[in-house]
C-alpha atoms as a PDB file:
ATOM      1  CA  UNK A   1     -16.557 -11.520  13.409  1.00  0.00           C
ATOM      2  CA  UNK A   2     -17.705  -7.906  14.216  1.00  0.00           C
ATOM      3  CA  UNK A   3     -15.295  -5.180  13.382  1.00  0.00           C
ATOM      4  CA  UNK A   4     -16.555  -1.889  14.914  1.00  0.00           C
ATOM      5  CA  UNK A   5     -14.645   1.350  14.030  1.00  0.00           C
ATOM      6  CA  UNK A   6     -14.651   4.817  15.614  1.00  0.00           C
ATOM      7  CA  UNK A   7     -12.628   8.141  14.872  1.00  0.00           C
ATOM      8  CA  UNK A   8     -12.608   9.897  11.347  1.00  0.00           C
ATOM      9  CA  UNK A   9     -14.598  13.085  10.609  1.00  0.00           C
ATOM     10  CA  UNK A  10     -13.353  16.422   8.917  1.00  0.00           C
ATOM     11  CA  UNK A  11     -10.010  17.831   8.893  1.00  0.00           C
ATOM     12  CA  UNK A  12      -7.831  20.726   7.443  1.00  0.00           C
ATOM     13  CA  UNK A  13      -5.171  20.066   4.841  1.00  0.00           C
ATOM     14  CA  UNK A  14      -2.329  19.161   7.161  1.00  0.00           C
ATOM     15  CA  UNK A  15      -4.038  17.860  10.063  1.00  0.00           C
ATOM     16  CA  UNK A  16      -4.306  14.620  11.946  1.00  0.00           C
ATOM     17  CA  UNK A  17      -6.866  11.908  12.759  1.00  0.00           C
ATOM     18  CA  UNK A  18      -6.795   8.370  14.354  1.00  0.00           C
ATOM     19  CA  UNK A  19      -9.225   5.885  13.486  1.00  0.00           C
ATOM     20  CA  UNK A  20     -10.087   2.880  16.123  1.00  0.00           C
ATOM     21  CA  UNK A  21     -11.233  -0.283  14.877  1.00  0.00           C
ATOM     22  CA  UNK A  22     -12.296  -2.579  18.291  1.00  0.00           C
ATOM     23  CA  UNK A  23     -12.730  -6.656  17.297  1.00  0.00           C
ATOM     24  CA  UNK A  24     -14.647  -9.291  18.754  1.00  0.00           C
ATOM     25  CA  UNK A  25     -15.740 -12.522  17.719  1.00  0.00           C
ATOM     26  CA  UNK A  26     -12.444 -14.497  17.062  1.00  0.00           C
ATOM     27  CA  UNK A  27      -8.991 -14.786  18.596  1.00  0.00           C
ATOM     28  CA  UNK A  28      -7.463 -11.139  17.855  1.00  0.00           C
ATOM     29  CA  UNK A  29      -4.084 -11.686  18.914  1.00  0.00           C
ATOM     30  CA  UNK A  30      -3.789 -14.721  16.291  1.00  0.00           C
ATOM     31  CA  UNK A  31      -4.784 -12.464  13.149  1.00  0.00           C
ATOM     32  CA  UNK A  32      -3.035 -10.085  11.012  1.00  0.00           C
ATOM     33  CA  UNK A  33      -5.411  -7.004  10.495  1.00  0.00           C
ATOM     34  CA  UNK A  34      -5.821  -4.448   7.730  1.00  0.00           C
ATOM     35  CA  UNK A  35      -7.203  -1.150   6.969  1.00  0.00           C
ATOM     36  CA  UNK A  36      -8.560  -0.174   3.178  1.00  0.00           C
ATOM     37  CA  UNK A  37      -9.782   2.718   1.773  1.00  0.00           C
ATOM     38  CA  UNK A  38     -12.518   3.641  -1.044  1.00  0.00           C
ATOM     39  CA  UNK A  39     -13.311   6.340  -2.757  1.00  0.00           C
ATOM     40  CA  UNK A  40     -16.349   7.413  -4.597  1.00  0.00           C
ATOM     41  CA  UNK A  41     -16.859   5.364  -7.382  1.00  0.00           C
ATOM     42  CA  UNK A  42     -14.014   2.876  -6.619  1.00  0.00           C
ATOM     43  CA  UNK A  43     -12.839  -0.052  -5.630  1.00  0.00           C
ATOM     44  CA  UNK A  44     -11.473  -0.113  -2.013  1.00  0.00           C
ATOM     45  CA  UNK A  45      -7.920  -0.159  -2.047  1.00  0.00           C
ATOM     46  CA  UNK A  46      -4.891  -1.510   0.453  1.00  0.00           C
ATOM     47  CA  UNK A  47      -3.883   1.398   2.914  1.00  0.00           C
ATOM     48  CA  UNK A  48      -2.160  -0.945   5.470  1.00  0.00           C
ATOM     49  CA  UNK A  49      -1.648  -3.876   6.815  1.00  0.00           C
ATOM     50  CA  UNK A  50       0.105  -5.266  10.305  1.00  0.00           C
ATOM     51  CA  UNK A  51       0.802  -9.075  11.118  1.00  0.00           C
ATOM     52  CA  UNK A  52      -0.714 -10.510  14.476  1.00  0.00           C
ATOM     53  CA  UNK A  53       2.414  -9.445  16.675  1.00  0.00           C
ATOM     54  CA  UNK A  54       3.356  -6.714  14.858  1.00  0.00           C
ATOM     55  CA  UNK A  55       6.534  -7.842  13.516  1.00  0.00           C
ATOM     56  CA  UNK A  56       5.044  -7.392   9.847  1.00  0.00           C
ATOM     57  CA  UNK A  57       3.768  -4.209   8.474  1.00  0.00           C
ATOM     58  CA  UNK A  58       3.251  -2.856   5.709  1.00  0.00           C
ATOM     59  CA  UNK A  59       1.431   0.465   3.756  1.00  0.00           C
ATOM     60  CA  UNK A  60       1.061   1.821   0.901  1.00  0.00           C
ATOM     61  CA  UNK A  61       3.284   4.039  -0.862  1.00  0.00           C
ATOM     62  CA  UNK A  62       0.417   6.775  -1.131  1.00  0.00           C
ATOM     63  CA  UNK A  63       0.745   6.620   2.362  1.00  0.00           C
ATOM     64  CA  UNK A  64       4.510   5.840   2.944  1.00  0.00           C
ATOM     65  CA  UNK A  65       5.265   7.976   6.005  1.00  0.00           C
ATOM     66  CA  UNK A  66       2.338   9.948   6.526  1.00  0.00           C
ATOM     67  CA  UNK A  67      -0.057   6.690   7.843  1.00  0.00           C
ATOM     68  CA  UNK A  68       1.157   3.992  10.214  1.00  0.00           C
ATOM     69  CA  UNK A  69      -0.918   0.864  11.579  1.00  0.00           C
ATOM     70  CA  UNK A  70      -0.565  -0.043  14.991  1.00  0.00           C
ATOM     71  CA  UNK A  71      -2.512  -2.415  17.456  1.00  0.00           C
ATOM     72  CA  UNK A  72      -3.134  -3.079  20.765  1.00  0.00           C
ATOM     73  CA  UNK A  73      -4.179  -7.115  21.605  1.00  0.00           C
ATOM     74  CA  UNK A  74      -4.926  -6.873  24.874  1.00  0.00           C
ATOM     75  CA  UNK A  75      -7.714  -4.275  23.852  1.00  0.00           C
ATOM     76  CA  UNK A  76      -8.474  -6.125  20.680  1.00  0.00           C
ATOM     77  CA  UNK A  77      -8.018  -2.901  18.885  1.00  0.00           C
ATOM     78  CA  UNK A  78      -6.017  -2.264  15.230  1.00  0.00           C
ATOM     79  CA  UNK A  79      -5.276   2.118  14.902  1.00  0.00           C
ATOM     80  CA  UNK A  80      -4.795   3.683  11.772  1.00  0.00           C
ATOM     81  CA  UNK A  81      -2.595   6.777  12.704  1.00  0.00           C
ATOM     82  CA  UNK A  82      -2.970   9.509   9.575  1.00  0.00           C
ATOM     83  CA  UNK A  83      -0.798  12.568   9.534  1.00  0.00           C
ATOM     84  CA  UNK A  84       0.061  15.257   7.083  1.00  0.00           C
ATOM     85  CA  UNK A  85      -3.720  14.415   5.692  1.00  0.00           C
ATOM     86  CA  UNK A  86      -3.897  15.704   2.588  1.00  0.00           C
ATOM     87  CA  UNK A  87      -7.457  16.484   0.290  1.00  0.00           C
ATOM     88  CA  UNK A  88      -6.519  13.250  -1.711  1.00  0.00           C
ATOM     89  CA  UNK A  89      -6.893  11.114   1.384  1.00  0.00           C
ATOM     90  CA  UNK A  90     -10.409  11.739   1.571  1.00  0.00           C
ATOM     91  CA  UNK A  91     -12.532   8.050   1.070  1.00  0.00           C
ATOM     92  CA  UNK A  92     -14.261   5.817   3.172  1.00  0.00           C
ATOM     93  CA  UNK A  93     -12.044   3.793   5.486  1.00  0.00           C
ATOM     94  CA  UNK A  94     -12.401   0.438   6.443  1.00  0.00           C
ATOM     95  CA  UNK A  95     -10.948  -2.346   9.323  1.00  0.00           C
ATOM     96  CA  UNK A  96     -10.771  -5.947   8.382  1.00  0.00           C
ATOM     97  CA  UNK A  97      -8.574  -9.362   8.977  1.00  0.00           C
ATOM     98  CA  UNK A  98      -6.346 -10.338   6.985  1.00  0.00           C
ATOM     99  CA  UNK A  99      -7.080 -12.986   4.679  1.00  0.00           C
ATOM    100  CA  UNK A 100     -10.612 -12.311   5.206  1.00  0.00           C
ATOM    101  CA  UNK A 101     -12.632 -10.409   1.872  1.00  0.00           C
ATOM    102  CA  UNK A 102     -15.784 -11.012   3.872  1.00  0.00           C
ATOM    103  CA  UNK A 103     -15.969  -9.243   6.987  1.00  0.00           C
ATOM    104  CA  UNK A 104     -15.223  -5.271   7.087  1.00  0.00           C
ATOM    105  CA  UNK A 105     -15.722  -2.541   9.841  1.00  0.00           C
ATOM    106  CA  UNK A 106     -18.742  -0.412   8.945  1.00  0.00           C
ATOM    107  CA  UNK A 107     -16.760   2.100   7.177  1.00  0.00           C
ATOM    108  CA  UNK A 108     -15.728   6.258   8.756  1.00  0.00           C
ATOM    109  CA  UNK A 109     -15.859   8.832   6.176  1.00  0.00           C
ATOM    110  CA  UNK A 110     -12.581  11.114   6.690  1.00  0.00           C
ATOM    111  CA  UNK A 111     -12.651  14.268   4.918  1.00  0.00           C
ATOM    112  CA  UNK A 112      -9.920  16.365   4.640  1.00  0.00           C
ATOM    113  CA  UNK A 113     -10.504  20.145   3.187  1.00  0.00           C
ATOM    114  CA  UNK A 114      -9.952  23.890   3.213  1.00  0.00           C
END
């Protein structure tokens, strides 16, 4: 399993980012994927979650209408869409399959500030 994520970085209050986690290793389009979140100190937490064929998903109420999870199969790609960012978003962010404790993206730092 190799999870390999791209997007994050530094944003205002407000603002918008999409992280990109692209799979490999195992059949994509057969696994529910997740996205967690830590922050200093802490233990990673559930930001959102999205069944193999996207007719489950789920996120957090932290996030409840601000994030959504999407995914693309064909690209063996899982998107965590972030709006209305706000400065208590800020944490590590990490990809990873359902079920699966053991194998994570490498982690994007998203920052949001003033």
């Amino acid at each position: 399993v190799q999870l390999v994520q791209s997007g994050g970085g530094e944003v205002q209050p407000g603002g918008s980012l999409r992280l990109s986690c692209k799979a490999s290793g195992f059949t994509f389009s057969s696994k529910g994927m997740k996205w967690y979140r830590q922050f200093p100190g802490k233990e990673r937490e559930f930001v959102a979650t999205i069944s193999a064929h996207e007719d489950f998903v789920r996120v957090a109420d932290s996030v409840k209408g601000r994030f959504s999870i999407s995914r693309d199969n064909l690209q063996s790609t899982v998107y965590l869409q972030m709006n209305s960012l706000k400065p208590e978003d800020t944490a590590t962010y990490y990809c990873g399959v359902w079920g699966d404790d053991e194998n994570w993206g490498q982690g994007t730092q998203v920052t949001v500030s003033s």
